[in-house]
C-alpha atoms as a PDB file:
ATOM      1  CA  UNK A   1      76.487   6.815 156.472  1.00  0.00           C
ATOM      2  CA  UNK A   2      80.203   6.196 155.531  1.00  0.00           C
ATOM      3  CA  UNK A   3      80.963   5.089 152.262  1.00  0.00           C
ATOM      4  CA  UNK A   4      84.123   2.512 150.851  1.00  0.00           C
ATOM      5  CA  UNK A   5      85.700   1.943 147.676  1.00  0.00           C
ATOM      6  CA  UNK A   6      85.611  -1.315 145.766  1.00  0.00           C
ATOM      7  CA  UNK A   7      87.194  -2.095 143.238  1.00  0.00           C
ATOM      8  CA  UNK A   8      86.369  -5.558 141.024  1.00  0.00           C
ATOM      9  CA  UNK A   9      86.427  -7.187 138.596  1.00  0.00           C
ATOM     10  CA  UNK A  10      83.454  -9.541 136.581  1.00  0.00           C
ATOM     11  CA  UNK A  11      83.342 -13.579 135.984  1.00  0.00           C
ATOM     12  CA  UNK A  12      81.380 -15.963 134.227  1.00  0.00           C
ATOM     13  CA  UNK A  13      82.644 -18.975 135.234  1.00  0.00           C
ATOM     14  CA  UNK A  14      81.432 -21.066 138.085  1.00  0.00           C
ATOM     15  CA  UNK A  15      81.578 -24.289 139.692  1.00  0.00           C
ATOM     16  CA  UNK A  16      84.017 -24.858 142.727  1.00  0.00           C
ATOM     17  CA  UNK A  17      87.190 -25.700 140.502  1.00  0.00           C
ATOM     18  CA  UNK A  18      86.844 -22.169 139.441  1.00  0.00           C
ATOM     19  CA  UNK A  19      86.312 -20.584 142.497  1.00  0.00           C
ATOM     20  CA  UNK A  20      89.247 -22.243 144.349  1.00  0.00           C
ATOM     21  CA  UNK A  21      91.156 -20.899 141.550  1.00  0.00           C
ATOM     22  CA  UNK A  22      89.875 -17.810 141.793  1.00  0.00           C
ATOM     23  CA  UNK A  23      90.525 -17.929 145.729  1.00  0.00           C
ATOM     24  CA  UNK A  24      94.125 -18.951 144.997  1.00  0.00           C
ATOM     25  CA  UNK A  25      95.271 -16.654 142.952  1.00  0.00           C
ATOM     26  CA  UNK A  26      93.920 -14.014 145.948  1.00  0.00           C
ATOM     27  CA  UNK A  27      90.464 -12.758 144.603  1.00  0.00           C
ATOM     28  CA  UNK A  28      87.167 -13.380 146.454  1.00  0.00           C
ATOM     29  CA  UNK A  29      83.936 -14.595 144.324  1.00  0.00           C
ATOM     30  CA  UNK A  30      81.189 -11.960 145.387  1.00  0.00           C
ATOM     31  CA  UNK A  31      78.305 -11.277 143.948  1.00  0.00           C
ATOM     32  CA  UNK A  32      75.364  -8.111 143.396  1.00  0.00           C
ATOM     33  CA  UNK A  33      72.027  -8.618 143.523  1.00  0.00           C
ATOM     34  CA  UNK A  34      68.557  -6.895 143.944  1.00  0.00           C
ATOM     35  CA  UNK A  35      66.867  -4.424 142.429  1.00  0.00           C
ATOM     36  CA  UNK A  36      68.476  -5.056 139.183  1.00  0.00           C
ATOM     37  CA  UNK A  37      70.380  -8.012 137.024  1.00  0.00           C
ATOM     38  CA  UNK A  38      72.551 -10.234 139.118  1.00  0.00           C
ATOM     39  CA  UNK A  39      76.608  -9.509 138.963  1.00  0.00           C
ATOM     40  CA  UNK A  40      78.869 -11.886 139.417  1.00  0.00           C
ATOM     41  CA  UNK A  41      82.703 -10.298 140.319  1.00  0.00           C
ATOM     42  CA  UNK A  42      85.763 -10.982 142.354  1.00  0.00           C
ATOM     43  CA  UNK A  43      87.316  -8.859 144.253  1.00  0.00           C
ATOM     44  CA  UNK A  44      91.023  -8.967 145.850  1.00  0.00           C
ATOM     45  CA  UNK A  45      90.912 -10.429 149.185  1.00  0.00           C
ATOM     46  CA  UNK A  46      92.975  -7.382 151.095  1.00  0.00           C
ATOM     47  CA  UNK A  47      90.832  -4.654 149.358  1.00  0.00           C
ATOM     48  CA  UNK A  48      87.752  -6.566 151.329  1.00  0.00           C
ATOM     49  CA  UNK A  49      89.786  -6.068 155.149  1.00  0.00           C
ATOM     50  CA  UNK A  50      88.724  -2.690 155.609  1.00  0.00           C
ATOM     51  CA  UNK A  51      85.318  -3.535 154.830  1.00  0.00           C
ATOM     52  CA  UNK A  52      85.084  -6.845 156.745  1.00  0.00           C
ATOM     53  CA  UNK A  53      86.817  -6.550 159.670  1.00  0.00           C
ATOM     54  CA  UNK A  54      85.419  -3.569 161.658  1.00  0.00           C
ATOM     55  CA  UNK A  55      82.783  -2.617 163.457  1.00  0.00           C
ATOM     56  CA  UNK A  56      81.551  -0.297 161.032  1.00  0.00           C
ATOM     57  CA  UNK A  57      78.642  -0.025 158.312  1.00  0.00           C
ATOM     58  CA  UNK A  58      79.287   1.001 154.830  1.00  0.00           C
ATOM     59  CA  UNK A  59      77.500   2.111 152.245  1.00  0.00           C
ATOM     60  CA  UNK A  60      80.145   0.525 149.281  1.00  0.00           C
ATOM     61  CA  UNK A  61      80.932   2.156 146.227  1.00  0.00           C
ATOM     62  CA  UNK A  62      81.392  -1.072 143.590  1.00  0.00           C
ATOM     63  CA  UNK A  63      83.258  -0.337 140.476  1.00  0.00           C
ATOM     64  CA  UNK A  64      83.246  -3.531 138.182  1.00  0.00           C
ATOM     65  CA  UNK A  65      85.270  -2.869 134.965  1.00  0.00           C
ATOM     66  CA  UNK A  66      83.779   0.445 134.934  1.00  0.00           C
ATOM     67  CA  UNK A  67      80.531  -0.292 135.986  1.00  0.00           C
ATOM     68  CA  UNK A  68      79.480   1.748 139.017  1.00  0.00           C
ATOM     69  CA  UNK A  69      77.058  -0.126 141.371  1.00  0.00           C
ATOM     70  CA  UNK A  70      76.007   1.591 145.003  1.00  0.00           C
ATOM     71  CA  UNK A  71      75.766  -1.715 147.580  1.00  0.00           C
ATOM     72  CA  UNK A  72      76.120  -2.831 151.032  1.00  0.00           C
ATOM     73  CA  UNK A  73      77.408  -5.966 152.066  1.00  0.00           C
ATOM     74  CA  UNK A  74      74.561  -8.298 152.913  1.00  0.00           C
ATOM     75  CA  UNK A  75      76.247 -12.127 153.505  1.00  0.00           C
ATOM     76  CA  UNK A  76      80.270 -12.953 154.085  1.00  0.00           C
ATOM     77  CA  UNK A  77      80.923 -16.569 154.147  1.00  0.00           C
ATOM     78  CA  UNK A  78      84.095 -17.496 156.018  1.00  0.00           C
ATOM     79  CA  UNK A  79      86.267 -21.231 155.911  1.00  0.00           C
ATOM     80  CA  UNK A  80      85.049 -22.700 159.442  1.00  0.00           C
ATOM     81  CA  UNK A  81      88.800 -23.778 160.104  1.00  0.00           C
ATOM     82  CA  UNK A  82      91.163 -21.003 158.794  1.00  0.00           C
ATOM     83  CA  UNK A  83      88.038 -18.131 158.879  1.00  0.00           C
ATOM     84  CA  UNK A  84      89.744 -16.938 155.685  1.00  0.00           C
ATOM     85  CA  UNK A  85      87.198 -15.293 153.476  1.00  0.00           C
ATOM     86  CA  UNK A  86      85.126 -17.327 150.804  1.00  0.00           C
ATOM     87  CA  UNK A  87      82.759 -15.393 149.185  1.00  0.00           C
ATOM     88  CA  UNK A  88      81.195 -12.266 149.674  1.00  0.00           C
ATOM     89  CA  UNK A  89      77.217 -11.164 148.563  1.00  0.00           C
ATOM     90  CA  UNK A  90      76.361  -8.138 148.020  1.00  0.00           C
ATOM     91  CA  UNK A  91      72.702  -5.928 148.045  1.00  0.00           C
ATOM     92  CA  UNK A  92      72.176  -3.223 145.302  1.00  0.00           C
ATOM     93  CA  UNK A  93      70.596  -0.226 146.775  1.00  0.00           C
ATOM     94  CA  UNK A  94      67.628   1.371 145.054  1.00  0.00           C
ATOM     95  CA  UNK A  95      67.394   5.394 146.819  1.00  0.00           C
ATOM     96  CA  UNK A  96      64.094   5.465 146.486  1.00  0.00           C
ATOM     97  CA  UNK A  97      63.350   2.078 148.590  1.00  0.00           C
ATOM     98  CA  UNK A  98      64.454   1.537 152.651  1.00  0.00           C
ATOM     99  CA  UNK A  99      67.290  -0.684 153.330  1.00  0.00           C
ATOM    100  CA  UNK A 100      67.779  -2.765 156.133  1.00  0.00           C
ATOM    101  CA  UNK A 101      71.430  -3.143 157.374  1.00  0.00           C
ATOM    102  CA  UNK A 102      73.148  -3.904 160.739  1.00  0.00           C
ATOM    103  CA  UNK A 103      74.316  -0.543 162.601  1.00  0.00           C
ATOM    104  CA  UNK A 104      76.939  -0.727 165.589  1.00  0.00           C
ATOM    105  CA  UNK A 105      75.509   0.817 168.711  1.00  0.00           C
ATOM    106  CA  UNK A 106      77.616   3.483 170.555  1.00  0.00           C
ATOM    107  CA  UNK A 107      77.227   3.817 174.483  1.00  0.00           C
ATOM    108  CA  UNK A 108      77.630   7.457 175.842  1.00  0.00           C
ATOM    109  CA  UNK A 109      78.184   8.618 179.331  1.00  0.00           C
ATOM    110  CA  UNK A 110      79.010   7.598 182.401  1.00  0.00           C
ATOM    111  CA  UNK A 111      76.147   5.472 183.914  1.00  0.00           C
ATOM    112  CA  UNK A 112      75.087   6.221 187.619  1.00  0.00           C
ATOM    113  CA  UNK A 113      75.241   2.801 188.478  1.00  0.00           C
ATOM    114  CA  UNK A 114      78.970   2.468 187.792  1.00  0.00           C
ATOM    115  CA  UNK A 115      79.404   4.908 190.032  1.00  0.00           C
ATOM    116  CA  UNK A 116      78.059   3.161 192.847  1.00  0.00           C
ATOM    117  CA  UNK A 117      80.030   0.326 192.143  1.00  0.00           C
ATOM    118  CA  UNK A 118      78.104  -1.389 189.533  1.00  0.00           C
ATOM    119  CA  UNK A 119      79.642  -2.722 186.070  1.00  0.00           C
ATOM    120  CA  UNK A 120      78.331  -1.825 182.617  1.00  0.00           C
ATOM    121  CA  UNK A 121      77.957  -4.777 180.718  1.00  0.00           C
ATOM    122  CA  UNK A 122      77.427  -4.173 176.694  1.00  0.00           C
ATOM    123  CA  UNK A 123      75.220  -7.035 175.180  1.00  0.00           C
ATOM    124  CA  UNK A 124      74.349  -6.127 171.354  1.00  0.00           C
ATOM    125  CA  UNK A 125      76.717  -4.278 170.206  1.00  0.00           C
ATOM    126  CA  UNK A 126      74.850  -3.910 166.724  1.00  0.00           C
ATOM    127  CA  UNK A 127      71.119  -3.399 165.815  1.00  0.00           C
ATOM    128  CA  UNK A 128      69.386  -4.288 162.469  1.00  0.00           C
ATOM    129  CA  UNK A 129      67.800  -0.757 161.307  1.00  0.00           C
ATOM    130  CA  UNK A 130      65.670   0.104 158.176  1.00  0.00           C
ATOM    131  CA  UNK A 131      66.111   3.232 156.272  1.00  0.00           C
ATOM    132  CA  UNK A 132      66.368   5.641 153.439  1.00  0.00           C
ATOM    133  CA  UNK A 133      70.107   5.516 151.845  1.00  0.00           C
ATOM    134  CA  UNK A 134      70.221   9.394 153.071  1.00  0.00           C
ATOM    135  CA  UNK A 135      69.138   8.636 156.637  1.00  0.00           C
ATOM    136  CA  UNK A 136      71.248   5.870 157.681  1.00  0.00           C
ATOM    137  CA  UNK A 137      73.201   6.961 160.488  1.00  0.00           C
ATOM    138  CA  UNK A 138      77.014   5.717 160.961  1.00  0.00           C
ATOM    139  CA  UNK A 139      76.044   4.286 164.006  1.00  0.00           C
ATOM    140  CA  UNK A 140      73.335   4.621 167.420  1.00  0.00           C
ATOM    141  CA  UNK A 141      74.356   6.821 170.031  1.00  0.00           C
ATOM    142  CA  UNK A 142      72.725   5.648 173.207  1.00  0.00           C
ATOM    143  CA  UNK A 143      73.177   8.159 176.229  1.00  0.00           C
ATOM    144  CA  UNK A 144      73.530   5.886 179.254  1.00  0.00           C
ATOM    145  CA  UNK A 145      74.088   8.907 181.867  1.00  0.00           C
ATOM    146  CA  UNK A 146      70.689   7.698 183.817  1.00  0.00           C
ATOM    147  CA  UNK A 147      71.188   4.290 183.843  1.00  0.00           C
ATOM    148  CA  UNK A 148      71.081   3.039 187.412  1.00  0.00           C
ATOM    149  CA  UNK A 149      72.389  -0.295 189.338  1.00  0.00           C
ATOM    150  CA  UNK A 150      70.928  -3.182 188.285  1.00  0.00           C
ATOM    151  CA  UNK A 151      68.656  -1.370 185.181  1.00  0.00           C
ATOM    152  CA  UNK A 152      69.380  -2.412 181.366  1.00  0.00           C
ATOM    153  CA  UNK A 153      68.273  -0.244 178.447  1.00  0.00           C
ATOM    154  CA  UNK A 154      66.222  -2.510 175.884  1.00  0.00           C
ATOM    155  CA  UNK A 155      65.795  -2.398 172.068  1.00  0.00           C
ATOM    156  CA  UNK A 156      62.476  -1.184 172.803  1.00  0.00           C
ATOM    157  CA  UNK A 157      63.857   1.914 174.356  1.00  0.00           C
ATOM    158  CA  UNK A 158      65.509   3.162 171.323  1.00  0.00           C
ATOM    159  CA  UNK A 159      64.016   5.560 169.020  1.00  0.00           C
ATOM    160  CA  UNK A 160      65.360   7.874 166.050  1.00  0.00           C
ATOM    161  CA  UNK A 161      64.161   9.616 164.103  1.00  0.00           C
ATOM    162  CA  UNK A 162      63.478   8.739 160.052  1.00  0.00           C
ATOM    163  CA  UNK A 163      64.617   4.892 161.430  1.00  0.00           C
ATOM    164  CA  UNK A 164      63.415   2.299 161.674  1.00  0.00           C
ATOM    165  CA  UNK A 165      64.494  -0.582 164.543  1.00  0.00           C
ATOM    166  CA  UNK A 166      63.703  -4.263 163.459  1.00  0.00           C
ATOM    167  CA  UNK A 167      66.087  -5.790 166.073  1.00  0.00           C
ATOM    168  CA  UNK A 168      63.375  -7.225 168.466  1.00  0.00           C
ATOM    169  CA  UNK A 169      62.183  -4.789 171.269  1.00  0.00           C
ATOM    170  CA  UNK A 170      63.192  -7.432 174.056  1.00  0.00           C
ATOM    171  CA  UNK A 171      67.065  -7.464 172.981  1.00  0.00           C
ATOM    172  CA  UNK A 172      68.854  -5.770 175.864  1.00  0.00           C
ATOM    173  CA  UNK A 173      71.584  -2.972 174.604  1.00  0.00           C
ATOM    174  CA  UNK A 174      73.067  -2.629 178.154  1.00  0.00           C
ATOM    175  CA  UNK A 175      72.925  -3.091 181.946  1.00  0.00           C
ATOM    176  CA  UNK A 176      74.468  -2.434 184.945  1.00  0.00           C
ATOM    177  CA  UNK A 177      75.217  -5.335 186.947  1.00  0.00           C
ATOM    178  CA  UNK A 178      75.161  -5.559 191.006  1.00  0.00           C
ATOM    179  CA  UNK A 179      78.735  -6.215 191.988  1.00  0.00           C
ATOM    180  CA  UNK A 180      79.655  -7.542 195.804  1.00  0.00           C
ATOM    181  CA  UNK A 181      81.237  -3.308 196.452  1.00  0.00           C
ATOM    182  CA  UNK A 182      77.974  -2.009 195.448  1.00  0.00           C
ATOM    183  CA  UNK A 183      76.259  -4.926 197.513  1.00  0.00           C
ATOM    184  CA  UNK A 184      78.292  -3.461 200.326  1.00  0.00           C
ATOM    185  CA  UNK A 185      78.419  -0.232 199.471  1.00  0.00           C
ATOM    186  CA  UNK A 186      74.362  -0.606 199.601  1.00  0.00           C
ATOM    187  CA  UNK A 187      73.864  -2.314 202.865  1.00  0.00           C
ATOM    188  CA  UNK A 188      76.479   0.188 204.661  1.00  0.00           C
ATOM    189  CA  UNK A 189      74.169   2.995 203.623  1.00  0.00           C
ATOM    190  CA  UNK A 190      71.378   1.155 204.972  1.00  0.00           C
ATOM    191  CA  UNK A 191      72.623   0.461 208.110  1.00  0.00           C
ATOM    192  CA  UNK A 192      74.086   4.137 208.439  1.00  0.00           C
ATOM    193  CA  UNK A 193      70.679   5.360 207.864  1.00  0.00           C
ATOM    194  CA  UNK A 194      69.072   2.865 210.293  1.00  0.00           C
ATOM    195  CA  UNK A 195      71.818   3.553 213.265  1.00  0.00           C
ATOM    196  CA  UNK A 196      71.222   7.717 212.827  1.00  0.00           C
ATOM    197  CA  UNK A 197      67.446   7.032 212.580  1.00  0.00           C
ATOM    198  CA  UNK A 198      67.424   5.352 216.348  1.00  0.00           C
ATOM    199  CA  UNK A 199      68.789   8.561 218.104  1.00  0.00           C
ATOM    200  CA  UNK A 200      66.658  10.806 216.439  1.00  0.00           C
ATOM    201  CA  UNK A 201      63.207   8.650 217.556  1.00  0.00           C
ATOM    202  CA  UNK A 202      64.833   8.848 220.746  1.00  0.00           C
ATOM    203  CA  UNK A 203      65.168  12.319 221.239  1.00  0.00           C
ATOM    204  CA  UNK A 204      62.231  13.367 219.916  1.00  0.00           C
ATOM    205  CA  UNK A 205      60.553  10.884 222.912  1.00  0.00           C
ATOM    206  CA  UNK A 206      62.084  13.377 225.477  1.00  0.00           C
END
């Protein structure tokens, strides 16, 4: 798995006076947790963009005044007007122990149902996985080649290898949808077939 740089720096003091200071002055309250004493640090809020807003899973490198924690980012808590960041919680990782993190899920291929006129519709775009810290994979390739009109590859369909999938089996990653040209598209062939069937039973009578 990819890995990011943090840098940070530790607190002690709490309370939400603090915090909103904190937040003012353009540092985010996070804190590190399991396997281990709980940190407390802030971090500044434009170092934490790369990390929150993408797609991607990280495995972060913390450094806190020297102190070198290996994390990933379990919890972000977000303003519900301005979405601006508000605290951030980080999960120590312990090599020797799985660790269950959200992977995005990459489609590959061109399905056979788009090219009879269906449309590919994406519907989890990530999938909570369990793992080793050396097996976690940057994301889940899912070949979609064979995927025909009006089929949807599930959760339960996945499977790789030294992973783990705790996303329930139900969840559907894909499907291609019936759209009115492949509707047409579909009874055109039928009818073709029936109107070239009709001579044929014909002549073979005489």
């Amino acid at each position: 798995m990819k890995t990011i740089d943090l840098k940070g720096s530790s607190r002690s003091a709490l309370g939400k006076d603090n915090t909103a200071k904190l937040r003012k002055s353009g540092s985010i309250p996070c804190v590190i947790y399991g396997n281990g004493d709980n940190i407390l640090f802030a971090v500044e809020e434009s170092a934490l963009h790369p990390l929150v807003y993408t797609p991607s899973a990280y495995l972060v490198n913390i450094d806190i005044d020297g102190r070198k924690e290996v994390a990933v980012m379990r919890e972000l808590q977000f303003h519900p007007v301005s979405d601006a960041i508000l605290h951030v919680d980080f999960y120590r990782i312990d090599h020797s122990k799985p660790i269950t993190i959200d992977v995005p899920v990459t489609l590959q291929g061109s399905p056979e149902g788009v090219k009879l006129g269906g449309k590919l519709q994406q519907l989890t775009r990530k999938v909570k996985i369990s793992a080793l810290s050396q097996h976690l994979p940057d994301t889940l390739n899912v070949d979609i080649s064979a995927l025909g009109l009006g089929k949807s590859i599930f959760v339960g369909d996945l499977s790789f290898e030294n992973v783990s999938i705790l996303t329930p089996k139900s969840a559907v990653i894909c499907a291609v949808k019936m759209t009115r040209a492949a509707i047409g598209a579909a009874a055109a062939a039928a009818a073709a077939n029936t109107s070239g069937a009709a001579p044929a039973a014909a002549a073979k009578k005489k």
